[in-house]
PDB file of N, CA and C in Angstrom:
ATOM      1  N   UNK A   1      -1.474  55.891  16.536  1.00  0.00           N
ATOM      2  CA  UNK A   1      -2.738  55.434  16.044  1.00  0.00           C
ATOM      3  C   UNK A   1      -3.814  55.587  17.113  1.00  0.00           C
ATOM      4  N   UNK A   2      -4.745  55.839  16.668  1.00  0.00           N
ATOM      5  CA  UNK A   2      -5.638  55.935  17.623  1.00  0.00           C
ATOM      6  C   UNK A   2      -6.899  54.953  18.307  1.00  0.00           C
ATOM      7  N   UNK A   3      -7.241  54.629  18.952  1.00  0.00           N
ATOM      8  CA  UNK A   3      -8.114  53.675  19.382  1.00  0.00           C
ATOM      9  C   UNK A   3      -9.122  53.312  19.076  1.00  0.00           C
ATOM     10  N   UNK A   4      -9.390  51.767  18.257  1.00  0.00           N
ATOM     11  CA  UNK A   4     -10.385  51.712  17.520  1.00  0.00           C
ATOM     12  C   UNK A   4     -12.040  51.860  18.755  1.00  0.00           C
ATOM     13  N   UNK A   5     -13.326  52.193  18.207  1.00  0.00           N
ATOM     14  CA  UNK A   5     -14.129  51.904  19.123  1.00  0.00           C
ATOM     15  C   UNK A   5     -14.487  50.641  19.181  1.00  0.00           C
ATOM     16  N   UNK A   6     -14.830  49.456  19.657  1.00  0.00           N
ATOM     17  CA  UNK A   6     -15.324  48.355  20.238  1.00  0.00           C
ATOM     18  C   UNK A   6     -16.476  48.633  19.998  1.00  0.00           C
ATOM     19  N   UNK A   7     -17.076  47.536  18.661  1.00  0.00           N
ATOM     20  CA  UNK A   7     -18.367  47.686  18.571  1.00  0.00           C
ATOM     21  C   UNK A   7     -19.357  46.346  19.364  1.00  0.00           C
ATOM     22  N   UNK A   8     -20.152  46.766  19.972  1.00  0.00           N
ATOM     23  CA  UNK A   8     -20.712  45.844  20.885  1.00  0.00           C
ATOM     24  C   UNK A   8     -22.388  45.600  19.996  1.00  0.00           C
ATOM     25  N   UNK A   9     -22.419  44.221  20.528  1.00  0.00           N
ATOM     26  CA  UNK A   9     -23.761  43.413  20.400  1.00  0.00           C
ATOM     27  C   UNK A   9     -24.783  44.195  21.044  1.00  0.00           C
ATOM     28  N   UNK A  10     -24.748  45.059  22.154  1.00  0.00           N
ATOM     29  CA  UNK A  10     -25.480  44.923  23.080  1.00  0.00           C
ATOM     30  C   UNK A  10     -26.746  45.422  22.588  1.00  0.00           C
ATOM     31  N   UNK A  11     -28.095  45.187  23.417  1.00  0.00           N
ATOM     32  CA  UNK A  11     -29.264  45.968  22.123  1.00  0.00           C
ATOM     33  C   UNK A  11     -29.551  47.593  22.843  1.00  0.00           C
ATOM     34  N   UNK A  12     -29.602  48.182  21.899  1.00  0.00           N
ATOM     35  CA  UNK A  12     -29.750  49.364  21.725  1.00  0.00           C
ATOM     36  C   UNK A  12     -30.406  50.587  23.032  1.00  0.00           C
ATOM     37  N   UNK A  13     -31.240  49.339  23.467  1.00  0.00           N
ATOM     38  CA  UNK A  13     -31.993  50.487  25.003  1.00  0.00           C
ATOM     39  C   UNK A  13     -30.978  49.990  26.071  1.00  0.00           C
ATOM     40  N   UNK A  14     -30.070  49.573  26.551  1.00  0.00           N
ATOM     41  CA  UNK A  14     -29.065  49.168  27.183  1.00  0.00           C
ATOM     42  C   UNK A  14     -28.187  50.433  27.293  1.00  0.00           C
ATOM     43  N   UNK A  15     -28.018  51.370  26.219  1.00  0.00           N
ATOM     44  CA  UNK A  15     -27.312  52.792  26.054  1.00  0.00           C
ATOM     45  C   UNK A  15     -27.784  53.158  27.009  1.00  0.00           C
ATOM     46  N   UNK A  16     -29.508  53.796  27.301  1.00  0.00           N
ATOM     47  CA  UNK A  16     -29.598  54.958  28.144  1.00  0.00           C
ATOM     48  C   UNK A  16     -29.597  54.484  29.695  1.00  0.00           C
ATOM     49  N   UNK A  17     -29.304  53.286  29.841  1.00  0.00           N
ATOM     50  CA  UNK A  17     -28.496  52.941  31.194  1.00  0.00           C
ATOM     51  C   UNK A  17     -27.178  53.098  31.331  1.00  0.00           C
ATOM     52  N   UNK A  18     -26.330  52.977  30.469  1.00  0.00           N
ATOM     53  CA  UNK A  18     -25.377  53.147  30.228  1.00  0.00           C
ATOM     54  C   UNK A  18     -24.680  55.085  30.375  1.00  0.00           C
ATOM     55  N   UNK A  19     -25.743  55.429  29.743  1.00  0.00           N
ATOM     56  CA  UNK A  19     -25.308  56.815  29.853  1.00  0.00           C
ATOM     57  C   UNK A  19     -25.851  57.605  31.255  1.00  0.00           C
ATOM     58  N   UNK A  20     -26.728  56.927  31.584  1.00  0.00           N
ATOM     59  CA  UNK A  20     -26.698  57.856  33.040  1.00  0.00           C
ATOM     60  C   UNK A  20     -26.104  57.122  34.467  1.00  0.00           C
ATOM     61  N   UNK A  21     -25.689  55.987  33.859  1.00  0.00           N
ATOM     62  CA  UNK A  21     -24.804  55.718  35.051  1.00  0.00           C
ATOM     63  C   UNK A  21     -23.556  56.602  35.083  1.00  0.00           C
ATOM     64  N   UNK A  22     -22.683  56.899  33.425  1.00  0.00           N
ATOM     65  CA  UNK A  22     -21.809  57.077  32.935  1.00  0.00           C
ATOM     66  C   UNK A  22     -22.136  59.000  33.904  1.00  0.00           C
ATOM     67  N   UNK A  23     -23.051  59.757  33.773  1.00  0.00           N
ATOM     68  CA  UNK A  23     -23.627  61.097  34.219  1.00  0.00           C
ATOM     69  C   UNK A  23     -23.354  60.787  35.639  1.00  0.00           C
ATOM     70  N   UNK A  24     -24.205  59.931  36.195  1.00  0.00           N
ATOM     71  CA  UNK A  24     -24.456  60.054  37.336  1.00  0.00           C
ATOM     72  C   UNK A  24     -22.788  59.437  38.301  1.00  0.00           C
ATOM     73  N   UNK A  25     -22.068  58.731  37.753  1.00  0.00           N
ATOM     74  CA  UNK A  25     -20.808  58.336  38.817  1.00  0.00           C
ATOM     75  C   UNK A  25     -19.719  59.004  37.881  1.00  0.00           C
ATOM     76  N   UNK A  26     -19.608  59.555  36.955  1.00  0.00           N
ATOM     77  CA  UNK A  26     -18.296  59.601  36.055  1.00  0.00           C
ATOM     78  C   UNK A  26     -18.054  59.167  34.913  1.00  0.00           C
ATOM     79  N   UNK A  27     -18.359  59.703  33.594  1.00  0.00           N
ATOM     80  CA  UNK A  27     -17.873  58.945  32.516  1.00  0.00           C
ATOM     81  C   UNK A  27     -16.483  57.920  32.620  1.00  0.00           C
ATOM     82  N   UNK A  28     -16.456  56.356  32.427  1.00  0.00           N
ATOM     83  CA  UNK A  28     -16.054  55.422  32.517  1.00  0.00           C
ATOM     84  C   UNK A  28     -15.894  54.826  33.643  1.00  0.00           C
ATOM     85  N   UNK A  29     -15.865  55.255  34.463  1.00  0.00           N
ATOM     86  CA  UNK A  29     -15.996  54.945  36.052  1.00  0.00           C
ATOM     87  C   UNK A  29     -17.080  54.246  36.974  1.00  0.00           C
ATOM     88  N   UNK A  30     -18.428  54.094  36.059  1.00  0.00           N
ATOM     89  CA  UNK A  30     -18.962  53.196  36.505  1.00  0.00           C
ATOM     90  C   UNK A  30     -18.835  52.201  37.325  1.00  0.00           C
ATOM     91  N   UNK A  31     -17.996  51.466  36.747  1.00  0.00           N
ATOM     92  CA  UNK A  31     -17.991  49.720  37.014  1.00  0.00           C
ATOM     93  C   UNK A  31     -16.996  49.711  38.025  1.00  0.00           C
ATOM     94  N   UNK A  32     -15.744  51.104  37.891  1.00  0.00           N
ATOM     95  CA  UNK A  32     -14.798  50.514  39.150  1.00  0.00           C
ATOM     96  C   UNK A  32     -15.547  51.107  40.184  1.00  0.00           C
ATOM     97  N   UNK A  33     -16.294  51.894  40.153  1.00  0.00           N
ATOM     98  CA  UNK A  33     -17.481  52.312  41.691  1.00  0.00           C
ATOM     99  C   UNK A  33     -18.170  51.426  42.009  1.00  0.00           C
ATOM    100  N   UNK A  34     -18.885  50.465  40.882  1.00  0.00           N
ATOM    101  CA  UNK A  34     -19.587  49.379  41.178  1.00  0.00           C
ATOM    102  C   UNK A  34     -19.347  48.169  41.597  1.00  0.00           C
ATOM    103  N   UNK A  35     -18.077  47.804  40.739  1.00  0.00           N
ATOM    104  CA  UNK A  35     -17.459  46.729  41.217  1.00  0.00           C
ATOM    105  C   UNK A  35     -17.175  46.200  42.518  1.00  0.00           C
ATOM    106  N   UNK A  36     -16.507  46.783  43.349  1.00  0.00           N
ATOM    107  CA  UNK A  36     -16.395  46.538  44.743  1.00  0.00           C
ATOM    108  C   UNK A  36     -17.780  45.993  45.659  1.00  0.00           C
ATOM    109  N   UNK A  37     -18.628  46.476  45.614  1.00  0.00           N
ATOM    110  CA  UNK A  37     -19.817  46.826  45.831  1.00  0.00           C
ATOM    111  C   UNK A  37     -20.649  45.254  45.269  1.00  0.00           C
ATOM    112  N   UNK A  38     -20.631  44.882  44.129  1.00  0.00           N
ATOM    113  CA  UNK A  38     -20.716  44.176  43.527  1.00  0.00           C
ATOM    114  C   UNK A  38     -20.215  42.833  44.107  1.00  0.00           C
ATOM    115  N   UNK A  39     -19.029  42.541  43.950  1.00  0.00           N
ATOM    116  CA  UNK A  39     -17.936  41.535  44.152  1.00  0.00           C
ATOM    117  C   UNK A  39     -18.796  41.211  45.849  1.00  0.00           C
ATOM    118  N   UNK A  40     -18.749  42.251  46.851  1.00  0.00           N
ATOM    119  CA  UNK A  40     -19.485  41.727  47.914  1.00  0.00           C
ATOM    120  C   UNK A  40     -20.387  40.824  48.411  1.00  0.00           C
ATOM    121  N   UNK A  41     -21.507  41.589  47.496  1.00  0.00           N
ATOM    122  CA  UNK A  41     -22.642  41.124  47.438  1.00  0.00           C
ATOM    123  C   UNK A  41     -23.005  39.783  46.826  1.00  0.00           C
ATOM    124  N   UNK A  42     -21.647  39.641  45.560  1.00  0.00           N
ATOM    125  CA  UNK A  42     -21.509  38.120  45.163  1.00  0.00           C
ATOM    126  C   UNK A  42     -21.247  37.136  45.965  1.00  0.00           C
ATOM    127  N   UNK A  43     -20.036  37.061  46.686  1.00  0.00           N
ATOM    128  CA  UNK A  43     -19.239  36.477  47.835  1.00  0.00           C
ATOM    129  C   UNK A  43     -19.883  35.682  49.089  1.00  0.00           C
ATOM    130  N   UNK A  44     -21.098  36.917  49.185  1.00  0.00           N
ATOM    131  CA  UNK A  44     -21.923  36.746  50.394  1.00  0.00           C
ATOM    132  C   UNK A  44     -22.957  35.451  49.563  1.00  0.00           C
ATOM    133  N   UNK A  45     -23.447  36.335  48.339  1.00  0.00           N
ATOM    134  CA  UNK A  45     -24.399  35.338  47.854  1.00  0.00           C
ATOM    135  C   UNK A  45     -23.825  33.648  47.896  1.00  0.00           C
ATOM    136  N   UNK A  46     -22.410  33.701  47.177  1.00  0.00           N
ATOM    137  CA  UNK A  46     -22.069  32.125  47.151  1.00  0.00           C
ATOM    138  C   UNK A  46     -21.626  31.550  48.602  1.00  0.00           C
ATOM    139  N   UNK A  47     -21.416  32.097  50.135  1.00  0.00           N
ATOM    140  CA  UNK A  47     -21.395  31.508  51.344  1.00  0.00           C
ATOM    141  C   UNK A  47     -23.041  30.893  51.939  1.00  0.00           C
ATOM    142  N   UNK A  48     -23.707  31.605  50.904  1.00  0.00           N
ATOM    143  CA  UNK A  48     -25.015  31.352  51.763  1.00  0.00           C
ATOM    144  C   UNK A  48     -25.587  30.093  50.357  1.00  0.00           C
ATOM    145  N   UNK A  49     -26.710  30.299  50.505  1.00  0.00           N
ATOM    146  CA  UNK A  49     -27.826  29.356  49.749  1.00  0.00           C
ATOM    147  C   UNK A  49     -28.086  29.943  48.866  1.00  0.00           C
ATOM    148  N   UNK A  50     -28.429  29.888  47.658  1.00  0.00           N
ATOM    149  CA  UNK A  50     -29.266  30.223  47.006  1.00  0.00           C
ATOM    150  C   UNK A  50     -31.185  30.287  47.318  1.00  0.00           C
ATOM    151  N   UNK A  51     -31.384  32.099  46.454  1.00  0.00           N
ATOM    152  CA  UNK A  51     -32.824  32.327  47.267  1.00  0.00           C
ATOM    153  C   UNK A  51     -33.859  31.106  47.018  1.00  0.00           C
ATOM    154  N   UNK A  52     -34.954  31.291  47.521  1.00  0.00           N
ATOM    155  CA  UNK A  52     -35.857  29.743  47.930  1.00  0.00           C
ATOM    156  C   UNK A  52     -36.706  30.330  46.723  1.00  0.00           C
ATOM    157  N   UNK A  53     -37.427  29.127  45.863  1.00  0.00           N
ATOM    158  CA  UNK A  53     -37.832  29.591  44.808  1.00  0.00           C
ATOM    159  C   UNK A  53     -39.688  28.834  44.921  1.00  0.00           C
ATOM    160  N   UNK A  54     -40.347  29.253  44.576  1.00  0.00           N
ATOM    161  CA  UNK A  54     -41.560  28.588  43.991  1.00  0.00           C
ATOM    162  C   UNK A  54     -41.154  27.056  43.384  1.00  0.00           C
ATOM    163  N   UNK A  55     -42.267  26.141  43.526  1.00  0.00           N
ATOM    164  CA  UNK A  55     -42.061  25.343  42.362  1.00  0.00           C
ATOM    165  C   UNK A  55     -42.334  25.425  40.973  1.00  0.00           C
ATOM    166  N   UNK A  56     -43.284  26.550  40.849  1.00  0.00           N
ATOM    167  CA  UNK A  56     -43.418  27.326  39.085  1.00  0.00           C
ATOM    168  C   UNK A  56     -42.374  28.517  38.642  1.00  0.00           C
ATOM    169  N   UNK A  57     -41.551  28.605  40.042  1.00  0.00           N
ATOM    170  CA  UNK A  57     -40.117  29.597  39.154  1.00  0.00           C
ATOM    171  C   UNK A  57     -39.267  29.021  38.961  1.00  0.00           C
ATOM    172  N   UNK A  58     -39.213  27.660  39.504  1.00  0.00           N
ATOM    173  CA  UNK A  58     -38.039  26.834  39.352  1.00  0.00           C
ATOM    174  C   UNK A  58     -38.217  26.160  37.967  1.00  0.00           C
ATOM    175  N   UNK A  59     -39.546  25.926  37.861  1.00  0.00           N
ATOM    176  CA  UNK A  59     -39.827  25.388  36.516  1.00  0.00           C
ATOM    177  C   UNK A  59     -39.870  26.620  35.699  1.00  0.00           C
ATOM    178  N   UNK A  60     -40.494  27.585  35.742  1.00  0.00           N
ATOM    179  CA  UNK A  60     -39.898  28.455  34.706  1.00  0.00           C
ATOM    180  C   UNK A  60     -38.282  28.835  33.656  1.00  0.00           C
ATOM    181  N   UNK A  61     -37.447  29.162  35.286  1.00  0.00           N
ATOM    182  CA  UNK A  61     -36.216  28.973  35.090  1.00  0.00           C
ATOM    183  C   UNK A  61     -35.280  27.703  34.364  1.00  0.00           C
ATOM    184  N   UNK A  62     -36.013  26.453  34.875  1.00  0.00           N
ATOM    185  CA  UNK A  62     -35.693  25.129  33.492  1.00  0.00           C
ATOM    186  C   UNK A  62     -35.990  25.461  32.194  1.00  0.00           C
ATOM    187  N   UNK A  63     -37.344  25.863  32.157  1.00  0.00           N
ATOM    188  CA  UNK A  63     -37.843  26.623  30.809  1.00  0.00           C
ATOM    189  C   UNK A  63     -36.728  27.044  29.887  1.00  0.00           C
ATOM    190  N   UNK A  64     -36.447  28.499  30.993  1.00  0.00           N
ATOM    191  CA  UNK A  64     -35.787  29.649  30.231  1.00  0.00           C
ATOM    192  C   UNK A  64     -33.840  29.100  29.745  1.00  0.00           C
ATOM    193  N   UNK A  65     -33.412  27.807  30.862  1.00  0.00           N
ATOM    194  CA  UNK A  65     -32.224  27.614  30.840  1.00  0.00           C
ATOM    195  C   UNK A  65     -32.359  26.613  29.317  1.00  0.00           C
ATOM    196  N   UNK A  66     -33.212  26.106  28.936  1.00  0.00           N
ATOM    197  CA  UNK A  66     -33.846  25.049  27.655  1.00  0.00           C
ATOM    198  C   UNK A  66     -33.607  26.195  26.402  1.00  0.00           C
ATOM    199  N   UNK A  67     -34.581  27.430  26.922  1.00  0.00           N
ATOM    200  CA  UNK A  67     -34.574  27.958  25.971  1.00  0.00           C
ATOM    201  C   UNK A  67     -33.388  28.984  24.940  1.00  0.00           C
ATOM    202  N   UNK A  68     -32.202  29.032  26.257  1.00  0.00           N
ATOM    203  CA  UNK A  68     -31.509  29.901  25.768  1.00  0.00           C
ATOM    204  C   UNK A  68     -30.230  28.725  25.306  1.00  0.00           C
ATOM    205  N   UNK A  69     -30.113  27.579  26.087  1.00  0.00           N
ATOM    206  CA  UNK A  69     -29.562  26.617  25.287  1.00  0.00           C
ATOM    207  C   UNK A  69     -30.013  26.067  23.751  1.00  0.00           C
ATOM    208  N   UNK A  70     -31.150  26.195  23.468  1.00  0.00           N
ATOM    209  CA  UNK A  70     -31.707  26.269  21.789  1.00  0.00           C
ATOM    210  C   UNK A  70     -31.553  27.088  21.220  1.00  0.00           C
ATOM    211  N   UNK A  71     -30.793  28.503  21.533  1.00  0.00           N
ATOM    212  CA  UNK A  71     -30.819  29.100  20.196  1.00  0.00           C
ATOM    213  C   UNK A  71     -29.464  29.880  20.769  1.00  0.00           C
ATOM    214  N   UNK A  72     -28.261  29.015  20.924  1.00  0.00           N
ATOM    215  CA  UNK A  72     -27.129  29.223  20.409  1.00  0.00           C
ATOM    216  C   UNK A  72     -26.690  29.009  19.486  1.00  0.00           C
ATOM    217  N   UNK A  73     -26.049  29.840  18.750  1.00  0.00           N
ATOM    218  CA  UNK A  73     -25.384  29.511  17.706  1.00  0.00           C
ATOM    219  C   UNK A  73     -24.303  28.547  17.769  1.00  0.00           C
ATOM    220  N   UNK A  74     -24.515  27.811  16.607  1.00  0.00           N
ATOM    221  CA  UNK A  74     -23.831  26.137  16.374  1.00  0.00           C
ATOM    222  C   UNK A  74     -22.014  25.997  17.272  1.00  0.00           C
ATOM    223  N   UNK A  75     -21.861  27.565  16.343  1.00  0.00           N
ATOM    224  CA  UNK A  75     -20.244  27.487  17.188  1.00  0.00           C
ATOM    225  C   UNK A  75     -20.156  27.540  17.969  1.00  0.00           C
ATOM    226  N   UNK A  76     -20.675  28.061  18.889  1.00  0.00           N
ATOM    227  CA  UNK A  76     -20.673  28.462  20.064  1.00  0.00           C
ATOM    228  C   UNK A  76     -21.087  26.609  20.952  1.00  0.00           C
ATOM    229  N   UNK A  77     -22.109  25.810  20.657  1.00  0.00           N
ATOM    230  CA  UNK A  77     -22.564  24.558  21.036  1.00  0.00           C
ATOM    231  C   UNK A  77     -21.336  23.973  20.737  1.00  0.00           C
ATOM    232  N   UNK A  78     -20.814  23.776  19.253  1.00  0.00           N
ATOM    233  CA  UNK A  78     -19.445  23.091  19.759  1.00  0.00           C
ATOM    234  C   UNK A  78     -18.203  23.601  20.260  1.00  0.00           C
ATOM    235  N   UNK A  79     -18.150  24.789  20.458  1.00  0.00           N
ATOM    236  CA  UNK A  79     -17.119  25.037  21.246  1.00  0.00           C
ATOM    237  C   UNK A  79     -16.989  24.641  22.806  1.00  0.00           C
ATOM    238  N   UNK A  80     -18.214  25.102  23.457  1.00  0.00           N
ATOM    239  CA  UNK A  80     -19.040  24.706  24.184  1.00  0.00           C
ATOM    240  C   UNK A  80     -18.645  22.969  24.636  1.00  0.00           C
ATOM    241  N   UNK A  81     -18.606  22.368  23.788  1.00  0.00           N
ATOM    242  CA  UNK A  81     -19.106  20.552  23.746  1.00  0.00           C
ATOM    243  C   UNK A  81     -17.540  20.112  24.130  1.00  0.00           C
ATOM    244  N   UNK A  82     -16.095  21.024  23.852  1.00  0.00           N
ATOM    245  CA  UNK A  82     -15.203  20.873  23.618  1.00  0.00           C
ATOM    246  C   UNK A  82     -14.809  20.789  25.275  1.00  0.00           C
ATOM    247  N   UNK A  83     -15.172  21.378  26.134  1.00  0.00           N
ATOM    248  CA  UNK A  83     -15.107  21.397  27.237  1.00  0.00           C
ATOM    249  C   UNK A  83     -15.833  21.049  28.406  1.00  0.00           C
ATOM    250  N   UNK A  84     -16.895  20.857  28.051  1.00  0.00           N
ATOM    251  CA  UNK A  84     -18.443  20.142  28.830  1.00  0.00           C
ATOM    252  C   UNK A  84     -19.441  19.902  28.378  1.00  0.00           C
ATOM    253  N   UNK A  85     -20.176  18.226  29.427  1.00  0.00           N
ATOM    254  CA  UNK A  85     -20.625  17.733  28.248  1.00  0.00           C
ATOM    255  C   UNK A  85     -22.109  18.853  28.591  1.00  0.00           C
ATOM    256  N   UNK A  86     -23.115  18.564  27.981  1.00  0.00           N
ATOM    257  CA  UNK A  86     -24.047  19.472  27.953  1.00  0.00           C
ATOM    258  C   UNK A  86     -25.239  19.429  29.181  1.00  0.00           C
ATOM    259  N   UNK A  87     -25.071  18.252  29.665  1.00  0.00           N
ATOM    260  CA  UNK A  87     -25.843  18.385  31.238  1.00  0.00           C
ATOM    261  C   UNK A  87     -24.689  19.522  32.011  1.00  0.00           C
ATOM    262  N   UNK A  88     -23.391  19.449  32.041  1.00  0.00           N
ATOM    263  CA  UNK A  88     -22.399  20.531  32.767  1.00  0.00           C
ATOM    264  C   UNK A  88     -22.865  22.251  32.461  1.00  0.00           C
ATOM    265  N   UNK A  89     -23.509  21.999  31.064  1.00  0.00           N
ATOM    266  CA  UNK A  89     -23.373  23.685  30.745  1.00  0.00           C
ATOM    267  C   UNK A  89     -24.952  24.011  31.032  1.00  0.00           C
ATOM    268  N   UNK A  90     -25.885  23.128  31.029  1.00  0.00           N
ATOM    269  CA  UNK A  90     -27.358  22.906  31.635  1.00  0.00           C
ATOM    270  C   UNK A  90     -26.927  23.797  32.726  1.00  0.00           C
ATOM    271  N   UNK A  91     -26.251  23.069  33.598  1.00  0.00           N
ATOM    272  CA  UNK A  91     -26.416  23.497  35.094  1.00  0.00           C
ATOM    273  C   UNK A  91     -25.984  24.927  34.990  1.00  0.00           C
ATOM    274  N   UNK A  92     -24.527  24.921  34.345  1.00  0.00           N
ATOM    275  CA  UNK A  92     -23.905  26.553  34.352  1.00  0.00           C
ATOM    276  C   UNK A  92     -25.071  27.469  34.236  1.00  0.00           C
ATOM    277  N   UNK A  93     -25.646  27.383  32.615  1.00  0.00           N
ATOM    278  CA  UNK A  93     -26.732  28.139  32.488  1.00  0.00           C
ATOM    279  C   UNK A  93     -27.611  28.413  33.644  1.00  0.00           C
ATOM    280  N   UNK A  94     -28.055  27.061  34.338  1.00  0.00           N
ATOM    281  CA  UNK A  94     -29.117  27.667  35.203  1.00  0.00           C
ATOM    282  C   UNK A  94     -28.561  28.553  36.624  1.00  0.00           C
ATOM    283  N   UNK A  95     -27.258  28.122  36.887  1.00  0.00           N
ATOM    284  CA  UNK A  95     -26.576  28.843  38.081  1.00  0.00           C
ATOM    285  C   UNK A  95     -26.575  30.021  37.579  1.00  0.00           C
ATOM    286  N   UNK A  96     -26.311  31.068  36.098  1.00  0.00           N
ATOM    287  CA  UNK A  96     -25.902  32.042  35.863  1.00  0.00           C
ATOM    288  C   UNK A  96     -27.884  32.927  35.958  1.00  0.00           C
ATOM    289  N   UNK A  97     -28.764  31.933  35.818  1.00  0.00           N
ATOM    290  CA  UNK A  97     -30.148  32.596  35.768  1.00  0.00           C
ATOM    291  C   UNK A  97     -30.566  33.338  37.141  1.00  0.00           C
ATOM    292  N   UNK A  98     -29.878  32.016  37.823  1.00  0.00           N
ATOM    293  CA  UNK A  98     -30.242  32.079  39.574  1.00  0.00           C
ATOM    294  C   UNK A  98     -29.225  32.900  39.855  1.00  0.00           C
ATOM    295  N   UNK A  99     -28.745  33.515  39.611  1.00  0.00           N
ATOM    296  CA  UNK A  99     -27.504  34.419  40.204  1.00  0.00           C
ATOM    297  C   UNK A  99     -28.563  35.774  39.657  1.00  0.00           C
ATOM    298  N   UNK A 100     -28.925  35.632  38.336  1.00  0.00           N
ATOM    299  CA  UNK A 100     -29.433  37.145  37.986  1.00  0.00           C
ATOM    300  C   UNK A 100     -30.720  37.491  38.547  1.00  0.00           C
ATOM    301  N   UNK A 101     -31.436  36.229  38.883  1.00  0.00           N
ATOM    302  CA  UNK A 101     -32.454  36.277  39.892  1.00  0.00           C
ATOM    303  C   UNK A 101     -32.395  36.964  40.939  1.00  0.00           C
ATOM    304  N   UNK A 102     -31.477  36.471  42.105  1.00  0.00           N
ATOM    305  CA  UNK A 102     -30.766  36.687  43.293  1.00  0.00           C
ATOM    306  C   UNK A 102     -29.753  38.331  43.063  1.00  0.00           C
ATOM    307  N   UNK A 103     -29.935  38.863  42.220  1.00  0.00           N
ATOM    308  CA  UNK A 103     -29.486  40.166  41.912  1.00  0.00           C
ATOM    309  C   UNK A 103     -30.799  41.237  41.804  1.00  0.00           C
ATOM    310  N   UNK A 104     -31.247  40.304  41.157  1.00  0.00           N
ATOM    311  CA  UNK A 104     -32.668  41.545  41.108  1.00  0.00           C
ATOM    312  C   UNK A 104     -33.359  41.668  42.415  1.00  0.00           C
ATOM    313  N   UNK A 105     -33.347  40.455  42.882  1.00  0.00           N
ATOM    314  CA  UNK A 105     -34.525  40.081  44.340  1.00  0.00           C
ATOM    315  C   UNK A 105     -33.463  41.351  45.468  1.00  0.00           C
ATOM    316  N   UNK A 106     -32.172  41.214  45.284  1.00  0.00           N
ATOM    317  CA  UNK A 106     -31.208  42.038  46.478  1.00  0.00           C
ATOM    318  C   UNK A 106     -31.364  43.414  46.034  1.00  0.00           C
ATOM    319  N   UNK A 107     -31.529  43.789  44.663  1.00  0.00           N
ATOM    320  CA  UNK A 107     -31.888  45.408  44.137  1.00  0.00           C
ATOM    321  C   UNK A 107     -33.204  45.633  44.447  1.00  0.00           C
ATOM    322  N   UNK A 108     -34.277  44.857  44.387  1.00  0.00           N
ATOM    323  CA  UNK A 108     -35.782  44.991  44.817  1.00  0.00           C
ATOM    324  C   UNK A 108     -35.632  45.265  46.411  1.00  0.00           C
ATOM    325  N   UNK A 109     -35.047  44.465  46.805  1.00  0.00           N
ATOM    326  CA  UNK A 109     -35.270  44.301  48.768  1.00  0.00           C
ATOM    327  C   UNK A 109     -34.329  45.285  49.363  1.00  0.00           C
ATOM    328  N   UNK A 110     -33.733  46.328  48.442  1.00  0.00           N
ATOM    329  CA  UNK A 110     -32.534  47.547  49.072  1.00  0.00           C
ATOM    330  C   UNK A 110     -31.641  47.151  49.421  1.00  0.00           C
ATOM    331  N   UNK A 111     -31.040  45.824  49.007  1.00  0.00           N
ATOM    332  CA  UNK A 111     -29.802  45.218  49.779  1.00  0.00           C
ATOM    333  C   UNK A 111     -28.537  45.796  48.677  1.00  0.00           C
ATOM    334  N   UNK A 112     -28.678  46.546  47.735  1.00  0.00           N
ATOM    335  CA  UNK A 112     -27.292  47.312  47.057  1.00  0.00           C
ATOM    336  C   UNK A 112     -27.708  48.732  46.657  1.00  0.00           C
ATOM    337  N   UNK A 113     -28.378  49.063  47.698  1.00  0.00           N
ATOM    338  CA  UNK A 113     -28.671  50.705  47.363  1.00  0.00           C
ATOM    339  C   UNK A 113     -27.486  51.435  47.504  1.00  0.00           C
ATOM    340  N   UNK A 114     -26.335  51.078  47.826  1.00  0.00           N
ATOM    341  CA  UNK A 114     -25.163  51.274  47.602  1.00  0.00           C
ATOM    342  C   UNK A 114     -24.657  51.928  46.106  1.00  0.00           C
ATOM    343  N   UNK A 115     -25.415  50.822  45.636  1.00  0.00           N
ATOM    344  CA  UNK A 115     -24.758  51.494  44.297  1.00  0.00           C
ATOM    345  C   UNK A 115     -25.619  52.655  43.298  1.00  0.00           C
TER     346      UNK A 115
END
């Protein structure tokens, strides 16, 4: 039998990143080139601090952690509820913002031109 394709959520302009990473390192090979590379740069991030923020990005980022907690879908909130209470997944959310923050700020400042 042959292998079904995996149809993904993802939205649609997400492809042509997808395809020239896929050009540029190897069709499927991306991520294990990246990964390593990656995993580093994480490691380092969680020994140190998190980057120093404005007091209007920090409030932004409450904003945005509010906002993406309102429009989960229900199952997902109680599945969610089943394991933490919702100040716990507050915080998750906002650690996962500040991480993507602290990814862009290290791709802006040449710190993974590596990849």
């Amino acid at each position: 039998m042959g292998k079904k394709k995996k149809k993904t959520q993802d939205p649609q302009w997400l492809e042509e990143f997808q395809h020239l990473a896929d050009e540029q390192l190897g069709h499927g090979s991306s991520c294990e080139q990246v990964h390593p590379i990656v995993e580093r740069w994480f490691d380092k991030l969680l020994e140190g601090d998190p980057p120093t923020s404005r007091p209007s990005v920090e409030q932004a980022m409450a904003c945005l952690t509010t906002e993406v907690m309102s429009t989960l879908p229900e199952e997902v909130v109680e599945t969610i509820s089943e394991v933490m209470d919702e100040e716990e997944f507050y915080v998750w959310i906002e650690q996962v913002l500040l991480i993507g923050r602290a990814f862009e700020m290290s791709l802006r400042d040449g710190e993974l031109d590596d990849l």
